[in-house]
PDB file of N, CA and C in Angstrom:
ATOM      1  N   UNK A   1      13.769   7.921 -20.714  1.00  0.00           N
ATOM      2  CA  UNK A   1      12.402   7.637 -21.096  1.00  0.00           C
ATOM      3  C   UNK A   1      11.476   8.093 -19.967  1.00  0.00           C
ATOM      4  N   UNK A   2      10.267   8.975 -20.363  1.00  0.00           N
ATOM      5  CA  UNK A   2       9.555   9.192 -19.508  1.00  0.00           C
ATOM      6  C   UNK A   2       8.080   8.115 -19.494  1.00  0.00           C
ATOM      7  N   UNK A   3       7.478   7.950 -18.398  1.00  0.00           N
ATOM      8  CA  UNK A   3       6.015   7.585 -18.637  1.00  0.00           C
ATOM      9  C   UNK A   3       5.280   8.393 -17.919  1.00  0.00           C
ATOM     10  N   UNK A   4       4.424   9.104 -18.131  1.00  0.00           N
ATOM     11  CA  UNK A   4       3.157   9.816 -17.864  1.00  0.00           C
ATOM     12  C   UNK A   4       1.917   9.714 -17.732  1.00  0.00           C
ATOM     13  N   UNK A   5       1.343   9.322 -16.422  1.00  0.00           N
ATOM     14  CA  UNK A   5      -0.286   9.654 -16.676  1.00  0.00           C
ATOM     15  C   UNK A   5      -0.887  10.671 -15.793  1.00  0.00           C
ATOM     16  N   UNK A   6      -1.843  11.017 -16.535  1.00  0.00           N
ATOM     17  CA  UNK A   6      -2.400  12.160 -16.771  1.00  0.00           C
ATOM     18  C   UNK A   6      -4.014  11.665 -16.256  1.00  0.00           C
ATOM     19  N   UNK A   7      -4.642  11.867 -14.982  1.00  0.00           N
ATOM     20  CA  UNK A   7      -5.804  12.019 -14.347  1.00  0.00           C
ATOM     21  C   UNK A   7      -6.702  13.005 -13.949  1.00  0.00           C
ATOM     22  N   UNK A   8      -7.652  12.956 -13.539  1.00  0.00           N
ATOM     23  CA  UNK A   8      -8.617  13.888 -13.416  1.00  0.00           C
ATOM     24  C   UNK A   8      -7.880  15.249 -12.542  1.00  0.00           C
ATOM     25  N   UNK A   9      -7.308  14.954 -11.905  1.00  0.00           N
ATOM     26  CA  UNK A   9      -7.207  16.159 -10.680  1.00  0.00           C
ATOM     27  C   UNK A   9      -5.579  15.947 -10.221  1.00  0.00           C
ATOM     28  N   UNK A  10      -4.704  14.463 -10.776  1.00  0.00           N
ATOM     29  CA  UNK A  10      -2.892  15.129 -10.674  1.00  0.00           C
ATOM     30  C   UNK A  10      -2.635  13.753 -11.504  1.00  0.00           C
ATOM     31  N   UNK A  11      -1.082  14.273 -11.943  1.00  0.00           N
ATOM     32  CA  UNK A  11      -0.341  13.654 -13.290  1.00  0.00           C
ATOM     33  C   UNK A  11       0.466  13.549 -12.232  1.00  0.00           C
ATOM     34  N   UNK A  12       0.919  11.821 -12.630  1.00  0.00           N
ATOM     35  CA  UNK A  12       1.886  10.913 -12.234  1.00  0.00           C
ATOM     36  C   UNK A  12       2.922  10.774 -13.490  1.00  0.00           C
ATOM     37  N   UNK A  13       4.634  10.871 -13.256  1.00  0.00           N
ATOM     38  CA  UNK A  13       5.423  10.548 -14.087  1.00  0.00           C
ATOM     39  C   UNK A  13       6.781  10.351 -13.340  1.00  0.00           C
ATOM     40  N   UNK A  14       6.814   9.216 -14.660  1.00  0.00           N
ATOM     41  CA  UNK A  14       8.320   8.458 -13.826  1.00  0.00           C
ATOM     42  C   UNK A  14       9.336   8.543 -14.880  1.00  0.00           C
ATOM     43  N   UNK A  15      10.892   9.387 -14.426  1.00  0.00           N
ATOM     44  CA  UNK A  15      11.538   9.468 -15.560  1.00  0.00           C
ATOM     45  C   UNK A  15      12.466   8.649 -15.321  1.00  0.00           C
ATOM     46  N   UNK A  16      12.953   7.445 -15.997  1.00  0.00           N
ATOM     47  CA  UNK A  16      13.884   6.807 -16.193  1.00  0.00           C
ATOM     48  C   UNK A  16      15.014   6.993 -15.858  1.00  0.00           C
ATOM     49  N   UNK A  17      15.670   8.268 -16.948  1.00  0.00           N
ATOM     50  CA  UNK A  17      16.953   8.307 -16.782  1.00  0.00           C
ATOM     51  C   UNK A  17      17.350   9.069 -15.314  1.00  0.00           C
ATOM     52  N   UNK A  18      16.661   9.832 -15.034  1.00  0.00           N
ATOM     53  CA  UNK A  18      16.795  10.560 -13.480  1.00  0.00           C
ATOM     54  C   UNK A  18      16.402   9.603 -12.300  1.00  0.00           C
ATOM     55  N   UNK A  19      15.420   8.441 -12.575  1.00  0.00           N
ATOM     56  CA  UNK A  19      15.038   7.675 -11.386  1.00  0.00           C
ATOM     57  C   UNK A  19      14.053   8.123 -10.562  1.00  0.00           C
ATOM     58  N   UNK A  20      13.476   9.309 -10.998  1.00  0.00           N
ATOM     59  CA  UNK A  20      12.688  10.204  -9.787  1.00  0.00           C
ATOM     60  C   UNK A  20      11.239   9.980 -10.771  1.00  0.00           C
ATOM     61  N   UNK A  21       9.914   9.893  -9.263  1.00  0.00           N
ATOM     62  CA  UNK A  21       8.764   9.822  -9.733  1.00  0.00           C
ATOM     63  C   UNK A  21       7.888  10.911  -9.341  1.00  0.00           C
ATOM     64  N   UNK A  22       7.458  11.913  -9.794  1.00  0.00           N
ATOM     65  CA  UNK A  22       6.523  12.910  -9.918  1.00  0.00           C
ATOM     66  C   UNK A  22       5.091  13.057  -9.648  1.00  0.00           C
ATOM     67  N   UNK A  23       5.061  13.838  -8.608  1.00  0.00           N
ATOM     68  CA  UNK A  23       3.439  13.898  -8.851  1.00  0.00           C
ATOM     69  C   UNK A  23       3.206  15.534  -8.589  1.00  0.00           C
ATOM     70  N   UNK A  24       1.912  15.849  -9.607  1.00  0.00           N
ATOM     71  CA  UNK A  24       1.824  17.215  -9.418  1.00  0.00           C
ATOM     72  C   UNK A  24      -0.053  17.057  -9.529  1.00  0.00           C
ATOM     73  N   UNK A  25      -0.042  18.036  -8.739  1.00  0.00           N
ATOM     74  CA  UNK A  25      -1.916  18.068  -8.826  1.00  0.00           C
ATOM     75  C   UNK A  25      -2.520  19.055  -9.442  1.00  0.00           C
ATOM     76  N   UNK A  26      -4.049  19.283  -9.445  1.00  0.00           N
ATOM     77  CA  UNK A  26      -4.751  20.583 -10.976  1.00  0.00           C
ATOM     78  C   UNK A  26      -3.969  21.905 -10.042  1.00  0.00           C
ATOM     79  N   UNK A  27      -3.193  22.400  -9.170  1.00  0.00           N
ATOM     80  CA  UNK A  27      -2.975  23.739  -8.768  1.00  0.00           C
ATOM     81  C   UNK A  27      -1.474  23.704  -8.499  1.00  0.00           C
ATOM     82  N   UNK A  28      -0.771  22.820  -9.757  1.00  0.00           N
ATOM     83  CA  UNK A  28       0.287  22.700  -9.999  1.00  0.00           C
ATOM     84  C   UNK A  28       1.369  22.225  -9.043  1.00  0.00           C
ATOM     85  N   UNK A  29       1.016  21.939  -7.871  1.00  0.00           N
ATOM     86  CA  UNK A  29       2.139  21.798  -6.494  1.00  0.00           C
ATOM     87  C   UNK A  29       2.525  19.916  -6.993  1.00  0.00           C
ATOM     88  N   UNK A  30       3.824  20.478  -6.921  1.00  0.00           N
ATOM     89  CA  UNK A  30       4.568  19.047  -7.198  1.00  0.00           C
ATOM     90  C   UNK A  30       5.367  18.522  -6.167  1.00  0.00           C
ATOM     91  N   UNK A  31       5.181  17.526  -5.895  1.00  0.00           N
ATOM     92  CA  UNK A  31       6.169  16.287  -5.251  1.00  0.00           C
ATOM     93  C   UNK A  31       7.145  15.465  -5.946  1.00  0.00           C
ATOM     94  N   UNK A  32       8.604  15.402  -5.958  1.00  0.00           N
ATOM     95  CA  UNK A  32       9.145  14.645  -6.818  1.00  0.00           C
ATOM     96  C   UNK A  32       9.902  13.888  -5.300  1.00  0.00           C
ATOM     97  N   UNK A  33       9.707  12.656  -6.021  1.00  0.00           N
ATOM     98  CA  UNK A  33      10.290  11.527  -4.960  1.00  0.00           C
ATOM     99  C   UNK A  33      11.639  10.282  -5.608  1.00  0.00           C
ATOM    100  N   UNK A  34      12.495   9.585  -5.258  1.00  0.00           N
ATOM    101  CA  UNK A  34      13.514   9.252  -5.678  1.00  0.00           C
ATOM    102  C   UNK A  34      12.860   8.254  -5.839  1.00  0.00           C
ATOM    103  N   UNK A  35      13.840   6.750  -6.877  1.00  0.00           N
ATOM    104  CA  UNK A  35      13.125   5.748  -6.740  1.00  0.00           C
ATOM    105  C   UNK A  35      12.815   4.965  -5.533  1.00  0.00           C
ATOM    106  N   UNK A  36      13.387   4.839  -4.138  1.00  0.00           N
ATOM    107  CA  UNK A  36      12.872   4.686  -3.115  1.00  0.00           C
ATOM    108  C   UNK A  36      12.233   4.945  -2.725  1.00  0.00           C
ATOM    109  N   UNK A  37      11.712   6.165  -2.720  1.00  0.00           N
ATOM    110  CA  UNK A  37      10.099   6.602  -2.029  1.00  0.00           C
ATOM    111  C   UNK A  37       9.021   6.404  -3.253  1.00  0.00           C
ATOM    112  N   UNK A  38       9.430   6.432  -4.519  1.00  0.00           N
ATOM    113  CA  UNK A  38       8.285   6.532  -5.096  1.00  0.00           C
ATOM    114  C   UNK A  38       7.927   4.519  -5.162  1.00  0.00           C
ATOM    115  N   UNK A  39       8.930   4.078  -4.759  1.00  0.00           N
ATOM    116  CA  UNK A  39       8.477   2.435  -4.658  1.00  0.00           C
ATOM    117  C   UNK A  39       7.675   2.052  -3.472  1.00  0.00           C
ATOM    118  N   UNK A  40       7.818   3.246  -2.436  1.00  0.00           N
ATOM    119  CA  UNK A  40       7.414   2.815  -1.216  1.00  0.00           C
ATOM    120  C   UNK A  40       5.849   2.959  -1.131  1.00  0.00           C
ATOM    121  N   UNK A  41       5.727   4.477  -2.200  1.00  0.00           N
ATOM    122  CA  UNK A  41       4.168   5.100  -2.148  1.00  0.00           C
ATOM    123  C   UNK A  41       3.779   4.023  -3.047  1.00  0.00           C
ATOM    124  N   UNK A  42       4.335   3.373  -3.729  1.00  0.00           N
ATOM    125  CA  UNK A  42       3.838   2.700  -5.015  1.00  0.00           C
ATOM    126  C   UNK A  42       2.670   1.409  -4.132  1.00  0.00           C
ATOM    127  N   UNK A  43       3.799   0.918  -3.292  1.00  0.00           N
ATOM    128  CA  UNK A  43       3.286   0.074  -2.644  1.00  0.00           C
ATOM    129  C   UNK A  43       2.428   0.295  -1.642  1.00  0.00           C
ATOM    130  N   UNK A  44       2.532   1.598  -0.811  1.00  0.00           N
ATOM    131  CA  UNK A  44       1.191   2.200  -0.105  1.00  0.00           C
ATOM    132  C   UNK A  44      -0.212   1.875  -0.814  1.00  0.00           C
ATOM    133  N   UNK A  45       0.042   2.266  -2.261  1.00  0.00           N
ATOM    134  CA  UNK A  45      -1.085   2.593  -2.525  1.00  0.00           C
ATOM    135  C   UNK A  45      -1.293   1.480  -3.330  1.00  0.00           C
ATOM    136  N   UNK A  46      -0.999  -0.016  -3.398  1.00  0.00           N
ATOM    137  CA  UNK A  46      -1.363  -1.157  -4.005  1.00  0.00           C
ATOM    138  C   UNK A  46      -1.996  -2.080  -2.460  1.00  0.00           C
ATOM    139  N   UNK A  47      -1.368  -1.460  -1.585  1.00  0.00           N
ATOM    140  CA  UNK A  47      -1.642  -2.276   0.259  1.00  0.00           C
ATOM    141  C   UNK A  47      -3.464  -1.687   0.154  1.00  0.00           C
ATOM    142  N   UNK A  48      -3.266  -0.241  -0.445  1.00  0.00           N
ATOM    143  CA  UNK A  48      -4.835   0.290   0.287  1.00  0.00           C
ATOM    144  C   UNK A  48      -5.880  -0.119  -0.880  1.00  0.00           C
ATOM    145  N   UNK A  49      -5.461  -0.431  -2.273  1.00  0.00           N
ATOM    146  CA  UNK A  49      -6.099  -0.740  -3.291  1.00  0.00           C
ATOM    147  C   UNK A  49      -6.557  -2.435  -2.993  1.00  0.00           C
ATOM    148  N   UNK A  50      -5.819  -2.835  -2.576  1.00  0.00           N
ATOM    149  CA  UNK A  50      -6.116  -4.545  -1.677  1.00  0.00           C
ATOM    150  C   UNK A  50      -6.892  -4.952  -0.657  1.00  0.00           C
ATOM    151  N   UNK A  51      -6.768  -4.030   0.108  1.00  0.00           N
ATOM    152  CA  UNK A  51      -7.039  -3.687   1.747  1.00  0.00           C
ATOM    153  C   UNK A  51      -8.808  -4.596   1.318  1.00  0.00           C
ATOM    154  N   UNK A  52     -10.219  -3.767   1.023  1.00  0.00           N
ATOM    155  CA  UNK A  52     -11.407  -4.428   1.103  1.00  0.00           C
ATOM    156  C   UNK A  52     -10.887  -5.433  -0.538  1.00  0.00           C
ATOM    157  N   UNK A  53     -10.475  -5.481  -1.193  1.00  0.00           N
ATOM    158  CA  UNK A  53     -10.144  -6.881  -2.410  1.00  0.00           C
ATOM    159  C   UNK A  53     -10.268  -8.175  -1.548  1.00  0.00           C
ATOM    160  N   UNK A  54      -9.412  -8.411  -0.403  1.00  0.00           N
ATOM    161  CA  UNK A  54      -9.068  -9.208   0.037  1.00  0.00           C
ATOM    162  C   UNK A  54      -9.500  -9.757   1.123  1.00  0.00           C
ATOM    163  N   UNK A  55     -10.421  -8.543   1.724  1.00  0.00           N
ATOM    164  CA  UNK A  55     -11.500  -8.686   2.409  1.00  0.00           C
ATOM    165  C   UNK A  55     -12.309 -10.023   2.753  1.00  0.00           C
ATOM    166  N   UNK A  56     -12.549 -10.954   3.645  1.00  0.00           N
ATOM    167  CA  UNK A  56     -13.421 -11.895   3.521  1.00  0.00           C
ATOM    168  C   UNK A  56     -14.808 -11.507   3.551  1.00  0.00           C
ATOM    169  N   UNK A  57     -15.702 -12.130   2.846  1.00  0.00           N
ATOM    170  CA  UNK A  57     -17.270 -11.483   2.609  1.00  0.00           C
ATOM    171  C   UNK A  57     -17.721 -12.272   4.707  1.00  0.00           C
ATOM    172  N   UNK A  58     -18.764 -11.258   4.336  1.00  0.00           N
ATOM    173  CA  UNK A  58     -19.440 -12.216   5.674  1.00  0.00           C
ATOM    174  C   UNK A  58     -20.364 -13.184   5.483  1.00  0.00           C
ATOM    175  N   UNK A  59     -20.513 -14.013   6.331  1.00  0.00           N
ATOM    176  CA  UNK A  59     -21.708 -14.986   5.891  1.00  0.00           C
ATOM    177  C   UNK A  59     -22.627 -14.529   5.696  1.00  0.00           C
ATOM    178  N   UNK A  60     -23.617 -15.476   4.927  1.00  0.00           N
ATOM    179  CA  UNK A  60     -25.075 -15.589   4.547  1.00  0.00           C
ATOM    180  C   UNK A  60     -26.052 -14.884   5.622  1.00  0.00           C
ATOM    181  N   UNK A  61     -25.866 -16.005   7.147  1.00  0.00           N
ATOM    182  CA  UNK A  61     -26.621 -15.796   7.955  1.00  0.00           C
ATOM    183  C   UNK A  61     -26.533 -14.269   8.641  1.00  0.00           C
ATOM    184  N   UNK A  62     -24.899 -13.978   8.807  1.00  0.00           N
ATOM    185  CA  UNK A  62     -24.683 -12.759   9.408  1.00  0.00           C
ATOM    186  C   UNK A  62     -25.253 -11.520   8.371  1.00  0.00           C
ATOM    187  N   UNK A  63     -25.516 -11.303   7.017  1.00  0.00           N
ATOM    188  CA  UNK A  63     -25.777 -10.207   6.489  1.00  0.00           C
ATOM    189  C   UNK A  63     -27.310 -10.402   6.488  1.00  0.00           C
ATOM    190  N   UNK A  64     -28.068 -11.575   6.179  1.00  0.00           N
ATOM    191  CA  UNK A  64     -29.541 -11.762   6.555  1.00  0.00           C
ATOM    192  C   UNK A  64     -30.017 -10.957   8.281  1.00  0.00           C
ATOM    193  N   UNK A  65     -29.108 -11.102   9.234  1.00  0.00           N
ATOM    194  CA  UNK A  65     -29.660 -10.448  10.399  1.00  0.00           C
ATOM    195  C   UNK A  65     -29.464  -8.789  10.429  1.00  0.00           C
ATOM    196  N   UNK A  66     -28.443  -8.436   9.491  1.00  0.00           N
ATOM    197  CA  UNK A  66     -27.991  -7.475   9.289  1.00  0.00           C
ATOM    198  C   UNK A  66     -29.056  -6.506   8.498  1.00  0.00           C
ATOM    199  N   UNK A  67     -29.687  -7.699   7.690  1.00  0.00           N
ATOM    200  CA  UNK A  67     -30.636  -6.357   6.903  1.00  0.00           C
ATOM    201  C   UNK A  67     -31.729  -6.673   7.337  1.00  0.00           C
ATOM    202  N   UNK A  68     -32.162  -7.445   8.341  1.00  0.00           N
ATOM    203  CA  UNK A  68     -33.661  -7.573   9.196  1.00  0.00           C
ATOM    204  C   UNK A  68     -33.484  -6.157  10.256  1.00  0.00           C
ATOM    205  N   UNK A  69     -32.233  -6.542  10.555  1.00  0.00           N
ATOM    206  CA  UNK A  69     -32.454  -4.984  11.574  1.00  0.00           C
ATOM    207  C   UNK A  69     -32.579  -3.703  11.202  1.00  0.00           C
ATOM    208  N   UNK A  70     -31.966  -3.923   9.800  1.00  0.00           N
ATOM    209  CA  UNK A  70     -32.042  -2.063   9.237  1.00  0.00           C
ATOM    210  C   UNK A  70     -33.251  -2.092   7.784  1.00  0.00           C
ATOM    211  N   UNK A  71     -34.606  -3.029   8.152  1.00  0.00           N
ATOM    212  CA  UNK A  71     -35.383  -2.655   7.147  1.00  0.00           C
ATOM    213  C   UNK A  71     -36.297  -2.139   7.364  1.00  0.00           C
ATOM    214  N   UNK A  72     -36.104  -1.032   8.369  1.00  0.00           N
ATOM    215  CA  UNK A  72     -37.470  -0.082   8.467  1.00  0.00           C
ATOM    216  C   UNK A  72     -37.391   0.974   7.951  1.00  0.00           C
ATOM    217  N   UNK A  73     -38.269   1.401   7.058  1.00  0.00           N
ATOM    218  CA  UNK A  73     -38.440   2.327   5.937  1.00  0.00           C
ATOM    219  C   UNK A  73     -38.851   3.588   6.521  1.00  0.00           C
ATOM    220  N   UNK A  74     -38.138   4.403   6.142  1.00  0.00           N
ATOM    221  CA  UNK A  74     -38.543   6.113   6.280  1.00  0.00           C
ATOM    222  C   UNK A  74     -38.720   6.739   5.209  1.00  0.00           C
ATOM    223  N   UNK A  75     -40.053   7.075   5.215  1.00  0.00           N
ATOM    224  CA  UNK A  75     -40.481   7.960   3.919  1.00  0.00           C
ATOM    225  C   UNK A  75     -40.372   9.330   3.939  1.00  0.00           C
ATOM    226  N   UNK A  76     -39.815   9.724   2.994  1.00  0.00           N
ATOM    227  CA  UNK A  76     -39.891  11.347   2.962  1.00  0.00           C
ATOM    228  C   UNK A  76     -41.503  11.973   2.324  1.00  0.00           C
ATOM    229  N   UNK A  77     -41.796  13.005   3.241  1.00  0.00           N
ATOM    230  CA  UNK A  77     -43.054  13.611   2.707  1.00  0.00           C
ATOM    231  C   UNK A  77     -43.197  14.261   1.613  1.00  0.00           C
ATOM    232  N   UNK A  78     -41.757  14.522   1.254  1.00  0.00           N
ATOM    233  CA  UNK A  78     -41.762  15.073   0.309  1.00  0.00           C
ATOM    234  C   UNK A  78     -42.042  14.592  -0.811  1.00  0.00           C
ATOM    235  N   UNK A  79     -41.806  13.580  -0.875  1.00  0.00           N
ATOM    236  CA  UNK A  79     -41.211  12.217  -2.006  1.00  0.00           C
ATOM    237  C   UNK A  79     -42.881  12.214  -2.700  1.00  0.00           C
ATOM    238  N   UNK A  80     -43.384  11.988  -3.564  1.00  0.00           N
ATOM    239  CA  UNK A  80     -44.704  11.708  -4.520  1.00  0.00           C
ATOM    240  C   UNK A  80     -44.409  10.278  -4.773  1.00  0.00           C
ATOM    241  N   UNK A  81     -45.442   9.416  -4.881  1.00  0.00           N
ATOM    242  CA  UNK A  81     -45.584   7.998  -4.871  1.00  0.00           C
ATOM    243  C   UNK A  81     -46.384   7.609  -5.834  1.00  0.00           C
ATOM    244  N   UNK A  82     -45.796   7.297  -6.878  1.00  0.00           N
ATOM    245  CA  UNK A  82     -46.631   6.647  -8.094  1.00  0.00           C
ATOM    246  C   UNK A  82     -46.624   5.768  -8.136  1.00  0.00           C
ATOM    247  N   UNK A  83     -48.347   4.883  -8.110  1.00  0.00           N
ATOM    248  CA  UNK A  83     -49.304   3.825  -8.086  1.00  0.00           C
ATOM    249  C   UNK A  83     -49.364   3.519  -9.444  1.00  0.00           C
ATOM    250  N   UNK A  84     -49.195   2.396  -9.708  1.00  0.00           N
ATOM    251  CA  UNK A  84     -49.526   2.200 -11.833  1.00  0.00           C
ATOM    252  C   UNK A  84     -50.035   0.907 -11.445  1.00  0.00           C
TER     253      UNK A  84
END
């Protein structure tokens, strides 16, 4: 049994009966990895999909000082400014 997905820019597939997981990108270059490595990337890439998830937010007070310091406005001259 195969499963296949199919993304913007490379197709992921995992074939069952061989054990090996596939990846090939839009200029065709493929990587085929055994089920050990493809469990290992599996999990690489669930660690980096977590990584800011799990993130603690910062406090209230700390992002309030945070955007007092960076609210000085730069206008572009270019920019046209409509008054209504």
């Amino acid at each position: 049994m195969r499963i296949t997905k199919e993304l913007k820019y490379a197709t992921f597939e995992w074939d069952e009966g061989a054990k090996t997981f596939t990846v090939t990108d839009s200029n065709n270059n493929t990587i085929e990895l055994n089920k050990i490595y493809g469990f290992a990337l599996m999990r690489f890439i669930i660690r980096i999909a977590q990584k800011n998830f799990l993130k603690k937010p910062l406090p209230k007070e700390v992002l309030c000082d945070i955007i007092e310091e960076t609210e000085e406005v730069y206008e572009d001259p270019r920019q046209q400014r409509l008054d209504f």
